[in-house]
C-alpha atoms as a PDB file:
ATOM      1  CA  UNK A   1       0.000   0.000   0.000  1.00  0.00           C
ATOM      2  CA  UNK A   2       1.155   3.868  -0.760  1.00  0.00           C
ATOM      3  CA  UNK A   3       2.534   5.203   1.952  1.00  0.00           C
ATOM      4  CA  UNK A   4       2.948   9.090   1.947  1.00  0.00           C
ATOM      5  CA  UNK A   5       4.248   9.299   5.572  1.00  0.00           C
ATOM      6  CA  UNK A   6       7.807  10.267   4.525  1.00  0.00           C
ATOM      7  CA  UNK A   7       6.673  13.418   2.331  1.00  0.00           C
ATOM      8  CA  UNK A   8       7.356  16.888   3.544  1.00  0.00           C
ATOM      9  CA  UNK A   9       3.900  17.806   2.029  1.00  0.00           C
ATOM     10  CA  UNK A  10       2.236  15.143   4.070  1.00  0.00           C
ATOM     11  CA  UNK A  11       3.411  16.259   7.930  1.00  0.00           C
ATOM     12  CA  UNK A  12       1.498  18.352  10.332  1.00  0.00           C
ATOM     13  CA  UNK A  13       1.990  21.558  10.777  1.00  0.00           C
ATOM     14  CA  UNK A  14       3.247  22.495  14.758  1.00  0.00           C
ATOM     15  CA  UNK A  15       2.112  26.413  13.775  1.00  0.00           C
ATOM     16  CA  UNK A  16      -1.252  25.730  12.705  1.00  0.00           C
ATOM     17  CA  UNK A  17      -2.101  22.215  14.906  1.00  0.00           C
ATOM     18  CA  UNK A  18      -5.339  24.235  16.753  1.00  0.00           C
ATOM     19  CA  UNK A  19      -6.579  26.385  13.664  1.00  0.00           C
ATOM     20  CA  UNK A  20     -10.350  24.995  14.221  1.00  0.00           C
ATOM     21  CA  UNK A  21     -10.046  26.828  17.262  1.00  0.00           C
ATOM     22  CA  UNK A  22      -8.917  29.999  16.105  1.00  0.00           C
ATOM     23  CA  UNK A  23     -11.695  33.557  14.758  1.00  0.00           C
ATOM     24  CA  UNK A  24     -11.295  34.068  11.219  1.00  0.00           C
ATOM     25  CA  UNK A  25      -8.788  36.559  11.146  1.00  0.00           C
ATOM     26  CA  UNK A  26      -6.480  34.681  13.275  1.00  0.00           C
ATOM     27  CA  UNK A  27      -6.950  31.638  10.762  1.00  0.00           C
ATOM     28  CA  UNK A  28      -5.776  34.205   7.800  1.00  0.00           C
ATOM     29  CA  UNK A  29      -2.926  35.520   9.926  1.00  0.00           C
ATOM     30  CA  UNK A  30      -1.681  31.757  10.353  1.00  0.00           C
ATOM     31  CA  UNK A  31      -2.238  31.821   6.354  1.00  0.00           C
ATOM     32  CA  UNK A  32       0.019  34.758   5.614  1.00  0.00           C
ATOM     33  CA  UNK A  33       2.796  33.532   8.125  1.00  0.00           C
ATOM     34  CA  UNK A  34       3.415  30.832   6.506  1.00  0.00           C
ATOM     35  CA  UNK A  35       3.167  32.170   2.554  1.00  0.00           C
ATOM     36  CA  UNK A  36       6.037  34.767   4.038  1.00  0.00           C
ATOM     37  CA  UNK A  37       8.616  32.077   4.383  1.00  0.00           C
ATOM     38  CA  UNK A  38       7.363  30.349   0.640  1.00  0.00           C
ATOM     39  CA  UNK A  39      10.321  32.800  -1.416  1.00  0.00           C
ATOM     40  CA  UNK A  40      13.166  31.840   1.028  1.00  0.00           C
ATOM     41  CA  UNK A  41      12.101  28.320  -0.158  1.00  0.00           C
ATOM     42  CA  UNK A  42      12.498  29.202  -3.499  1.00  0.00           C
ATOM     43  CA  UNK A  43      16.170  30.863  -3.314  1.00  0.00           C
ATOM     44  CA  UNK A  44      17.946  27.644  -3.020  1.00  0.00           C
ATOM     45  CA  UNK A  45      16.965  26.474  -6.433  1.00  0.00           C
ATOM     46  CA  UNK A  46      17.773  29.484  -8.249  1.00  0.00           C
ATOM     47  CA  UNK A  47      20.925  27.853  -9.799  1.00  0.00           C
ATOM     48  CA  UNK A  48      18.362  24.726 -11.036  1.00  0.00           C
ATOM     49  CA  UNK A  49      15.823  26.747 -12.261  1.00  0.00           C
ATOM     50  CA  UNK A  50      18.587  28.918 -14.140  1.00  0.00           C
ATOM     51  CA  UNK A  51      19.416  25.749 -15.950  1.00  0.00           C
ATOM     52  CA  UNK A  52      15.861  24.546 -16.651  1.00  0.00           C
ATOM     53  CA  UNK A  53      15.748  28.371 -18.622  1.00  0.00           C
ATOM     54  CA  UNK A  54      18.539  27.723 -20.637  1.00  0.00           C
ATOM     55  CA  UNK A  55      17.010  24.009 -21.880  1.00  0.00           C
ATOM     56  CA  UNK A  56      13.792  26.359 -22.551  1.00  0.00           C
ATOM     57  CA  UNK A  57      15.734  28.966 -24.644  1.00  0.00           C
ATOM     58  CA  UNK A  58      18.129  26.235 -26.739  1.00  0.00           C
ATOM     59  CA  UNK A  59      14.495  24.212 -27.535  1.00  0.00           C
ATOM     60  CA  UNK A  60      12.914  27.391 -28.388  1.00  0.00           C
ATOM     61  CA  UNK A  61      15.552  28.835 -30.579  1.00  0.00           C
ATOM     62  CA  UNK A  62      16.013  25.621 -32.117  1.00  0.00           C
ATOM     63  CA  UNK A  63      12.259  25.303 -33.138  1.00  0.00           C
ATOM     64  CA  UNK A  64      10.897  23.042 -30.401  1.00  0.00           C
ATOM     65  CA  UNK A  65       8.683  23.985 -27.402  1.00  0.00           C
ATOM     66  CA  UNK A  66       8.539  24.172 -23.545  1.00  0.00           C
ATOM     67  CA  UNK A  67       5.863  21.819 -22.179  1.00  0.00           C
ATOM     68  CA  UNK A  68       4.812  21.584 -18.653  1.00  0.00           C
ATOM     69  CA  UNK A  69       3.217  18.140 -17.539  1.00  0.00           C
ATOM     70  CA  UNK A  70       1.590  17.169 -13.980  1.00  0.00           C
ATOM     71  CA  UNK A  71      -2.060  16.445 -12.535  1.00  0.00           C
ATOM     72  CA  UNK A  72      -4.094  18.358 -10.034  1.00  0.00           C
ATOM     73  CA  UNK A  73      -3.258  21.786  -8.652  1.00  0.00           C
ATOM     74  CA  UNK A  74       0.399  21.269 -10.687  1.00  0.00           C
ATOM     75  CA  UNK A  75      -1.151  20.538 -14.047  1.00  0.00           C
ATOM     76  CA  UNK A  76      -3.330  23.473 -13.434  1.00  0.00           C
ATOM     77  CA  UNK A  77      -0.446  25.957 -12.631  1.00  0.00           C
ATOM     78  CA  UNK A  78       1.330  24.370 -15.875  1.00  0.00           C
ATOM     79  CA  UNK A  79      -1.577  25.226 -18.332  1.00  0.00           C
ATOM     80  CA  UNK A  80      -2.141  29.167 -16.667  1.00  0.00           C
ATOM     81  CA  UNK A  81       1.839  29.099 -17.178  1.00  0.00           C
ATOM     82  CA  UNK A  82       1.615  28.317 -20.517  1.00  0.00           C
ATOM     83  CA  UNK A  83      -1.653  30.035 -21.400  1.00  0.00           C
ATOM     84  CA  UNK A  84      -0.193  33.574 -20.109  1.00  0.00           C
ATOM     85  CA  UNK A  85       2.601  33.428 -22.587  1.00  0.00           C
ATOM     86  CA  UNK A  86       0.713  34.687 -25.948  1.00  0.00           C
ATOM     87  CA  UNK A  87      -1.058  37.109 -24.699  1.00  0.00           C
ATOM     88  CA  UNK A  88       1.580  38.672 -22.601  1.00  0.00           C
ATOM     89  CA  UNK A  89       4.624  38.600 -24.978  1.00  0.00           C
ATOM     90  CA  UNK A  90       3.103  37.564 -28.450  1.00  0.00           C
ATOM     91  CA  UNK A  91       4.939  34.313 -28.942  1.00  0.00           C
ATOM     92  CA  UNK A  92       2.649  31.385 -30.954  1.00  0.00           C
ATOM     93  CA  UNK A  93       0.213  29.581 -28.363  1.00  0.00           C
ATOM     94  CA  UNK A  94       1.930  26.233 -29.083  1.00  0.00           C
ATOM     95  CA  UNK A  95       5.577  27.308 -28.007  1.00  0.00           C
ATOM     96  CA  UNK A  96       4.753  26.961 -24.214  1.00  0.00           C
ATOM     97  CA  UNK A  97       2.160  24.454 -23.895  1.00  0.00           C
ATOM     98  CA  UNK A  98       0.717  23.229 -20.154  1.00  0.00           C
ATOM     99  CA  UNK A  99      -0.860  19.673 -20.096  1.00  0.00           C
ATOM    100  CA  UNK A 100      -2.793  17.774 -17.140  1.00  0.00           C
ATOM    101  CA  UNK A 101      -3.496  14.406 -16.439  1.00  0.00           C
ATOM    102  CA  UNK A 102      -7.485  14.121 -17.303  1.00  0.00           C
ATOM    103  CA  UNK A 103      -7.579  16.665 -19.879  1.00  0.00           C
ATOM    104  CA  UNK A 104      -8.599  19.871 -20.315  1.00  0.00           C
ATOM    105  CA  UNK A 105     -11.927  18.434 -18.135  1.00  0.00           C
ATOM    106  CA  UNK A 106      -9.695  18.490 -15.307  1.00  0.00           C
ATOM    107  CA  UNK A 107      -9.413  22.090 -15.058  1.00  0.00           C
ATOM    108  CA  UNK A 108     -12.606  22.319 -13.436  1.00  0.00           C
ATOM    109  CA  UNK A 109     -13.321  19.228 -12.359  1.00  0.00           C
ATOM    110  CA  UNK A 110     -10.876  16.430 -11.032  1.00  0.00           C
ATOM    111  CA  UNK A 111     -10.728  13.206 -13.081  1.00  0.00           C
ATOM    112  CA  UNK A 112     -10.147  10.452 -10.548  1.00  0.00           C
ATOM    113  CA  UNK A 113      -7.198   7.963 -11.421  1.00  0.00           C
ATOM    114  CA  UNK A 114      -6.176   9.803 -14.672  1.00  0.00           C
ATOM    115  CA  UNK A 115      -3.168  10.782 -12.647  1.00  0.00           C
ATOM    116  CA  UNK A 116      -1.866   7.033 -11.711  1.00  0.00           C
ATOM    117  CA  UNK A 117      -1.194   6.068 -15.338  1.00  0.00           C
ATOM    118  CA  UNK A 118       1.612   6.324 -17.161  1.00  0.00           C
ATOM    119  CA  UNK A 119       0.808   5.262 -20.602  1.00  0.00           C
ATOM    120  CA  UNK A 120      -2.018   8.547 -20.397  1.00  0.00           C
ATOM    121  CA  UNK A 121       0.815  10.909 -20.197  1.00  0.00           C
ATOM    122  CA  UNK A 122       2.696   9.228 -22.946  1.00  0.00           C
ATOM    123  CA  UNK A 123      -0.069   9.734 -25.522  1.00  0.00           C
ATOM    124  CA  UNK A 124      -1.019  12.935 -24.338  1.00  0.00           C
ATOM    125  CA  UNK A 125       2.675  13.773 -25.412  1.00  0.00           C
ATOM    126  CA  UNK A 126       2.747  11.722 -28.490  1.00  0.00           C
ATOM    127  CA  UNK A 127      -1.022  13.948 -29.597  1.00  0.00           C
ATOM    128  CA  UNK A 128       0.871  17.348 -28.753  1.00  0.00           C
ATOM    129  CA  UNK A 129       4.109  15.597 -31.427  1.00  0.00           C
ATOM    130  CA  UNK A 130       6.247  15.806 -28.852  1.00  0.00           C
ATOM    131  CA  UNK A 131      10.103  15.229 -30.327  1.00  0.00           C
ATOM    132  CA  UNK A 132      13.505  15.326 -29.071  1.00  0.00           C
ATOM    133  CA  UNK A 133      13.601  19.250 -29.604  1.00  0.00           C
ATOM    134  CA  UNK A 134      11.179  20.223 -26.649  1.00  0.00           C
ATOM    135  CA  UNK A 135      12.052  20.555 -23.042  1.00  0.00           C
ATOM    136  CA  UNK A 136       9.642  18.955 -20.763  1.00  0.00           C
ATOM    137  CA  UNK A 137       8.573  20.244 -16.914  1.00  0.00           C
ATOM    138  CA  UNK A 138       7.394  17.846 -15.070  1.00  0.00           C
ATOM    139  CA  UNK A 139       5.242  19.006 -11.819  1.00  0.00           C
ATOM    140  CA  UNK A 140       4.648  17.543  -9.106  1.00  0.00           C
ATOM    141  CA  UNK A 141       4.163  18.969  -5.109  1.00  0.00           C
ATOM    142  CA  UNK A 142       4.645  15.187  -3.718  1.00  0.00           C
ATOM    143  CA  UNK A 143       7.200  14.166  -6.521  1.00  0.00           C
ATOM    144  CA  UNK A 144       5.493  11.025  -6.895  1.00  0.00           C
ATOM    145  CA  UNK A 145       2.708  11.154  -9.217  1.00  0.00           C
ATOM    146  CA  UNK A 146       2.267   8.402 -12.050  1.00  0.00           C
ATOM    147  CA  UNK A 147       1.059   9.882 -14.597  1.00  0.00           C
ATOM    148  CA  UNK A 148       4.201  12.766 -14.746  1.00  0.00           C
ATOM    149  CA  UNK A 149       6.716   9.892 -13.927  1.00  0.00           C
ATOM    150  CA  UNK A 150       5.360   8.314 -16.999  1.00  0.00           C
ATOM    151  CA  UNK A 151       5.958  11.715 -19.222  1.00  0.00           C
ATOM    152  CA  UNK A 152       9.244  12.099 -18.188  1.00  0.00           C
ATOM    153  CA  UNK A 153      10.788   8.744 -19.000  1.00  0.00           C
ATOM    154  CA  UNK A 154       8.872   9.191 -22.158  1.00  0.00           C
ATOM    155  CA  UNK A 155      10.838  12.250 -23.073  1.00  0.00           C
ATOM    156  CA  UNK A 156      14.048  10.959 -22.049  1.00  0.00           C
ATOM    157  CA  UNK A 157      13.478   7.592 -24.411  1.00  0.00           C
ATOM    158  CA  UNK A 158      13.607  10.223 -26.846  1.00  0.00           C
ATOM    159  CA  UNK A 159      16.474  12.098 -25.567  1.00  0.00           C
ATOM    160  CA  UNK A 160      14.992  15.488 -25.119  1.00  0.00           C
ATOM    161  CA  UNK A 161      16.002  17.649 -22.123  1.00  0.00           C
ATOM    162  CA  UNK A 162      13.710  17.254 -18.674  1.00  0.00           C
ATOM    163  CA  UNK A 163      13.076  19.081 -15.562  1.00  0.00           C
ATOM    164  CA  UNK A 164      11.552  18.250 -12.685  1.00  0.00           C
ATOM    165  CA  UNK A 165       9.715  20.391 -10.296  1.00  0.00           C
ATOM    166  CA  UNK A 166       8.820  19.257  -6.348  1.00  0.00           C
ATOM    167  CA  UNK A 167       8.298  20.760  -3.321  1.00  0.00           C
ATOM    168  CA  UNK A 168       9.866  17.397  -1.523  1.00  0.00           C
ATOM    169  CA  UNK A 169      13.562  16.545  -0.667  1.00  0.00           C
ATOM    170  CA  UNK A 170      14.600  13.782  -2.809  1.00  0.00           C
ATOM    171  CA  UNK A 171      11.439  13.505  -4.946  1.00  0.00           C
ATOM    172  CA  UNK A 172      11.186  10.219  -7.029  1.00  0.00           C
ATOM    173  CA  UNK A 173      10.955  12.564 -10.143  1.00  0.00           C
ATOM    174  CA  UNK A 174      14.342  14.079  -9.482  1.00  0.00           C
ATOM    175  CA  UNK A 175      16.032  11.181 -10.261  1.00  0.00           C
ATOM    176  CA  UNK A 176      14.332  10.330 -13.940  1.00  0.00           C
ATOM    177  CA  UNK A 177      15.408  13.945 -15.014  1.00  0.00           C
ATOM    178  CA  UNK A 178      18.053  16.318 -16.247  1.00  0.00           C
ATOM    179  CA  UNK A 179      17.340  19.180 -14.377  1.00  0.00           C
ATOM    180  CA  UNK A 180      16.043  18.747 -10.750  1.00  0.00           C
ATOM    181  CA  UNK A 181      14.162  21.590  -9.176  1.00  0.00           C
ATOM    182  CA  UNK A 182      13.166  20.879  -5.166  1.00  0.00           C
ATOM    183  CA  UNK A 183      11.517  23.374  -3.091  1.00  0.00           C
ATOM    184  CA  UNK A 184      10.786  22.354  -0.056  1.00  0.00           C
ATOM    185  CA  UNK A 185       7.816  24.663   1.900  1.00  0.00           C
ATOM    186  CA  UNK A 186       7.464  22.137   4.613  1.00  0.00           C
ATOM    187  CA  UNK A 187       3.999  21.500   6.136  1.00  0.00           C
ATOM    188  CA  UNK A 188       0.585  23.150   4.821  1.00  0.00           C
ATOM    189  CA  UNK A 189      -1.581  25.059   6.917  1.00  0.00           C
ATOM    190  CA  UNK A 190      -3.698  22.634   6.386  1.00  0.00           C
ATOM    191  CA  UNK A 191      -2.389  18.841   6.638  1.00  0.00           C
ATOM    192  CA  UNK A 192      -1.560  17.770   2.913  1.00  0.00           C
ATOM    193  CA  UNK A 193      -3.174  20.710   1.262  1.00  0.00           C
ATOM    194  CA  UNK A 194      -0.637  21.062  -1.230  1.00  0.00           C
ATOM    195  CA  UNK A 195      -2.608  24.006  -3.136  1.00  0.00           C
ATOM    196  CA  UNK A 196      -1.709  26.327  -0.815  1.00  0.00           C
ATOM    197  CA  UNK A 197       2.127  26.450  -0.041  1.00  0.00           C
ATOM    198  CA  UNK A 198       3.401  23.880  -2.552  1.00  0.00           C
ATOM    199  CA  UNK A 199       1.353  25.358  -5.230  1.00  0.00           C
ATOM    200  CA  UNK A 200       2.565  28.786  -4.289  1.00  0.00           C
ATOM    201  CA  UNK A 201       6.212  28.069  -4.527  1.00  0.00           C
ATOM    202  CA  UNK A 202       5.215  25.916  -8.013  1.00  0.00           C
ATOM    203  CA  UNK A 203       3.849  29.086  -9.517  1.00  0.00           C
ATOM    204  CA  UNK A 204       6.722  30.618  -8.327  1.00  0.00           C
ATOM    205  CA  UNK A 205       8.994  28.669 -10.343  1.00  0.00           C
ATOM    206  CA  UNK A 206       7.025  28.877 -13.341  1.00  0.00           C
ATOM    207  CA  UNK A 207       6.904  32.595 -13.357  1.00  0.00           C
ATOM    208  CA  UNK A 208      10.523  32.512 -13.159  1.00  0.00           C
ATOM    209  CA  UNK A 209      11.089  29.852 -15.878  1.00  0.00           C
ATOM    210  CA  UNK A 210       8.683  31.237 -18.473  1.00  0.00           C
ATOM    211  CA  UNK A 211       9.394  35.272 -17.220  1.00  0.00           C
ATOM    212  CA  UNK A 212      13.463  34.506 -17.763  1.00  0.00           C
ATOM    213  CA  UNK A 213      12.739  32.458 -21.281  1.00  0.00           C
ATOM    214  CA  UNK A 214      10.672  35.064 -22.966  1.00  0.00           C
ATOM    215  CA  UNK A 215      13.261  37.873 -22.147  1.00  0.00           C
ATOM    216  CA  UNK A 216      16.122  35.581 -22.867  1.00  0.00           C
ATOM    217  CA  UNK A 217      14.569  35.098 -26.602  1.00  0.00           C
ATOM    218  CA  UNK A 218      14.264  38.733 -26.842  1.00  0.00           C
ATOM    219  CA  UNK A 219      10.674  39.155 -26.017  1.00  0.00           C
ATOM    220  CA  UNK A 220      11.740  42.277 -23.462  1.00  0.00           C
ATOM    221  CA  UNK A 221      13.645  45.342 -23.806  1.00  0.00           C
ATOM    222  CA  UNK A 222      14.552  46.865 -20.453  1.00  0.00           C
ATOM    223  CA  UNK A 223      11.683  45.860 -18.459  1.00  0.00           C
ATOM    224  CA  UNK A 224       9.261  46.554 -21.116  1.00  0.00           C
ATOM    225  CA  UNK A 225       7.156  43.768 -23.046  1.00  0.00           C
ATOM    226  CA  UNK A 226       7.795  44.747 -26.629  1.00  0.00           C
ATOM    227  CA  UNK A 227       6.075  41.991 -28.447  1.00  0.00           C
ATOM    228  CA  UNK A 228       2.570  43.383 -28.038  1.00  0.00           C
ATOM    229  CA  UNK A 229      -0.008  42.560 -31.049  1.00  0.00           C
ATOM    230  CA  UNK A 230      -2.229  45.605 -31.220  1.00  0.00           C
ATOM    231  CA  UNK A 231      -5.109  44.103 -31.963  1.00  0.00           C
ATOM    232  CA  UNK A 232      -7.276  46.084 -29.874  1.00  0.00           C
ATOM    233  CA  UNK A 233      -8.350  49.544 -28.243  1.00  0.00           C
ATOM    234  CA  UNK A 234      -6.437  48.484 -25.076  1.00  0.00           C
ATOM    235  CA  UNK A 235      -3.568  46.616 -26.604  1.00  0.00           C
ATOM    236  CA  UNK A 236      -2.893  49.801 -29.481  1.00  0.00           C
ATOM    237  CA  UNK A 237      -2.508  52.060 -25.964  1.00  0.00           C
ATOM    238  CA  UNK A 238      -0.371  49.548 -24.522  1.00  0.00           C
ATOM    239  CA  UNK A 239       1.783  49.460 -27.479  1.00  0.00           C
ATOM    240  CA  UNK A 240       1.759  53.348 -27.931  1.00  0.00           C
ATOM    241  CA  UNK A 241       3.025  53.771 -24.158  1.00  0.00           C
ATOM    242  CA  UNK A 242       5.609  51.103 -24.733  1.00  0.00           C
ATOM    243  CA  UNK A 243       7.031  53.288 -27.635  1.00  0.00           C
ATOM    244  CA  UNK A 244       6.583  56.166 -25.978  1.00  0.00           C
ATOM    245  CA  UNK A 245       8.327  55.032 -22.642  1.00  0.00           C
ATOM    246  CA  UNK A 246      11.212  53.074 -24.612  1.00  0.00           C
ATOM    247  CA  UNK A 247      11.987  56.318 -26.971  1.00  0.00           C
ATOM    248  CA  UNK A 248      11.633  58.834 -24.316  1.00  0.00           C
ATOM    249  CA  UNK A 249       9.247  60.690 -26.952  1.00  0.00           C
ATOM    250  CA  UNK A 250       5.902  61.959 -26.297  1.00  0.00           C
ATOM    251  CA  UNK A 251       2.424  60.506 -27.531  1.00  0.00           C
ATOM    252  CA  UNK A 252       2.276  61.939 -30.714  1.00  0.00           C
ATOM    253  CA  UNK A 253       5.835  61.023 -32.072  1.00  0.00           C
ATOM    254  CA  UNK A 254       5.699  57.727 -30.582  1.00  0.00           C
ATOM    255  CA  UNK A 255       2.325  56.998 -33.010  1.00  0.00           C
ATOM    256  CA  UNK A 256       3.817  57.973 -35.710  1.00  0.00           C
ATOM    257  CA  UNK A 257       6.866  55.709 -35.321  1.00  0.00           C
ATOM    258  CA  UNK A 258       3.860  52.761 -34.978  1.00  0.00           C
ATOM    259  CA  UNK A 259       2.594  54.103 -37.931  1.00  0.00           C
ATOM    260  CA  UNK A 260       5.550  54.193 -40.254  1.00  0.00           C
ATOM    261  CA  UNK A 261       6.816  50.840 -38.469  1.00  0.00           C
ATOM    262  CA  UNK A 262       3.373  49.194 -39.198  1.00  0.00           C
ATOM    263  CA  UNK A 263       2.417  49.099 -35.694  1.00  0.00           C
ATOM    264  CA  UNK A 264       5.204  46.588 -34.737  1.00  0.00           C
ATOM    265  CA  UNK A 265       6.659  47.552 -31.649  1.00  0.00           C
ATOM    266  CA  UNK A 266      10.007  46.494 -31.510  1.00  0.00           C
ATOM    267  CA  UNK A 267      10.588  47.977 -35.145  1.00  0.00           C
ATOM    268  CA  UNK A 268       9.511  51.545 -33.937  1.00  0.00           C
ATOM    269  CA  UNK A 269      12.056  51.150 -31.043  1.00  0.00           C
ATOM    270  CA  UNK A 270      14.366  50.903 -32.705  1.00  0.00           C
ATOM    271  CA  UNK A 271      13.527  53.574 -35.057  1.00  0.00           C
ATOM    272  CA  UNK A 272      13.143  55.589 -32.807  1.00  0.00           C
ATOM    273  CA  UNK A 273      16.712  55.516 -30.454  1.00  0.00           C
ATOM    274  CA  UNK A 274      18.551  54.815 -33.439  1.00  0.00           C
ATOM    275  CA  UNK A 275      16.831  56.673 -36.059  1.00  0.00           C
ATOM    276  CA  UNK A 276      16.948  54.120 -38.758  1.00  0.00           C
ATOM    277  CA  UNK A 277      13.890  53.883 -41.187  1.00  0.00           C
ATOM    278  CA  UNK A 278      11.550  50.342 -40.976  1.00  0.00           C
ATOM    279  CA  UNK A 279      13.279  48.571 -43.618  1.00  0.00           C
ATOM    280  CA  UNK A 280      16.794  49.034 -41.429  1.00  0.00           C
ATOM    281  CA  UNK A 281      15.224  48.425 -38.328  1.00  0.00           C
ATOM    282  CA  UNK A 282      13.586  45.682 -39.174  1.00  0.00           C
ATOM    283  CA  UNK A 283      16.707  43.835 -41.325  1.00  0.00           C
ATOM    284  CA  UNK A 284      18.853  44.170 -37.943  1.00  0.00           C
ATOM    285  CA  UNK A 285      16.712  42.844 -35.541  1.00  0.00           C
ATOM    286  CA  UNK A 286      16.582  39.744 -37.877  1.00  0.00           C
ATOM    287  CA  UNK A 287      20.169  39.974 -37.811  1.00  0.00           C
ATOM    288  CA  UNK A 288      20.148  40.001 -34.216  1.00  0.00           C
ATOM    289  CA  UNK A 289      17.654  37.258 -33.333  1.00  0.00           C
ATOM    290  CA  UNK A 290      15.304  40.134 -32.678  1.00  0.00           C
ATOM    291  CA  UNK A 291      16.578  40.968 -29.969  1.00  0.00           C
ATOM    292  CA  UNK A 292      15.951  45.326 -29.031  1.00  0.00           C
ATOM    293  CA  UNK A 293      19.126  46.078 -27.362  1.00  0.00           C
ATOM    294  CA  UNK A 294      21.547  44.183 -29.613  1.00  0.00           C
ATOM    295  CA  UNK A 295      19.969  45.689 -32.348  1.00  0.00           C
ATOM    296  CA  UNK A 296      20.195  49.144 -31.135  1.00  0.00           C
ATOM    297  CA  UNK A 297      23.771  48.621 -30.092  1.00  0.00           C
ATOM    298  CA  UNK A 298      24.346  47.654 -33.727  1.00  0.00           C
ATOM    299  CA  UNK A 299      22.630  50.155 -35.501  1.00  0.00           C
ATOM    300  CA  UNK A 300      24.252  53.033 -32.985  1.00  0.00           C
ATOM    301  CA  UNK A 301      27.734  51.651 -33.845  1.00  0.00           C
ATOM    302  CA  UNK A 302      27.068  51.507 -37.239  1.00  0.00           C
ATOM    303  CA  UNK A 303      27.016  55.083 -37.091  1.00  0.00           C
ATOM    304  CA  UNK A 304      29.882  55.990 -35.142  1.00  0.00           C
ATOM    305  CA  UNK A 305      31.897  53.998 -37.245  1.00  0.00           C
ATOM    306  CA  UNK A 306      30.305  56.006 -40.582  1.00  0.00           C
ATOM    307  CA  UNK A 307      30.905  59.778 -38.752  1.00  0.00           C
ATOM    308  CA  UNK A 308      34.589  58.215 -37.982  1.00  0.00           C
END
């Protein structure tokens, strides 16, 4: 029989042992106490989770993807990982992809045993054409769970890269991958309520991991997101105080560098500091791998070296 005695995400809680006892904002204050201590947690695995953004950036760049895999409350904070991406920095909706033991039906409503099988996360990998060139994040609080055990040896039979995220100290699912990530929060509030803490510190991680790829592959410039589509009222706003912040120009000039640029906003960046027209701003960011600040860098030598 399963025994889950030895997990950290299993034991009782010495802080919180009388919290049926306690008024309702005394319960909350127990709450917050214990989310304080969840990004100390996280520190020790910077170094990990550094490496698990560098597998992201070499799959991207190399035309693969970066695929989060796990069941419950994990395979949840893998899909709103992944389903953040597009919108905020304009990359296609396949290039960071969450998936969940159960289905997209599991969402909302739990699908009981779909997370003890292994072969279900294999085809649920094989549907998305999973290859060799993708980097695969398994999640898992209790570093245990079947179903992303099953994904990971899957996608190291094919030799692409793996990472494993846990909130246990030697987690089963640390040893089947490249890239171990282990973030130990200690007991819930709540005995085994691994939503709360363990999911915290999760979505933690994945902010970092898909945060650091999207400005590693150029998708930021400063601290700006410069891959807006304006494709609407807000998003045309967004884009036009982008411009305007990035340029140090006002309203008006920064529109009509969207305009002449075509309303792409690294393009009228670039334009912008470096005064290039579209057509040179937009040949040098190809020539650097789009990337804002290399480009600008380029273009401004460029003309030191013609003055010269």
């Amino acid at each position: 029989m399963l025994s889950l005695d030895s997990l950290d995400t299993e034991k009782r809680n010495i802080n919180t042992m009388n919290l049926d006892e306690l008024s309702t904002v005394e319960i909350i204050e127990k709450i917050n106490q214990e989310d304080k201590k969840i990004a100390d947690c996280v520190e020790p695995a910077i170094q990990k989770i550094g490496e698990a953004v560098d597998f992201a950036v070499e799959s991207i760049k190399r035309g693969g993807k970066l695929i989060y895999i796990g069941a419950g409350t994990s395979g949840r904070l893998g899909i709103l990982d992944a389903s953040e991406c597009p919108p905020t920095y304009g990359v296609p909706f396949d290039m960071v992809t969450g998936i969940m033991a159960g289905g997209d039906k599991a969402m909302r409503k739990a699908i009981e045993g779909a997370e003890d099988s292994k072969e279900l996360a294999v085809n649920d990998l094989k549907k998305l054409g999973f290859s060799k060139k993708d980097t695969l994040v398994g999640l898992a609080a209790s570093g245990r769970t079947p179903y992303v055990i099953g994904g990971l040896e899957y996608a190291k039979s094919l030799g692409a890269k793996t990472v494993a995220v846990s909130c246990v100290r030697g987690a089963k699912i640390s040893k089947l991958c490249d890239v171990p990530i282990e973030v130990v929060v200690g007991a819930e509030v709540v005995t085994g309520s691994t939503r709360m803490k363990a999911g915290t510190a999760q979505k933690m991680v994945l902010n970092m991991i898909s945060t650091t790829t999207m400005v590693k592959i150029g998708k930021v410039y400063q601290n700006l997101m410069v891959d807006v589509a304006a494709t609407n009222e807000k998003l045309r706003v967004r884009a036009l105080n982008i411009v305007s912040e990035a340029t140090g120009t006002d309203k008006e000039i920064a529109e009509k560098l969207l305009e002449d640029s075509g309303y792409d906003v690294k393009v009228a960046i670039v334009m912008g500091i470096s005064g290039a027209d579209a057509i040179k701003a937009r040949q040098t960011l190809k020539e650097n791998e789009l990337n804002v600040s290399a480009t600008i860098k380029s273009l401004l030598r460029e003309s030191v070296e013609r003055i010269r």
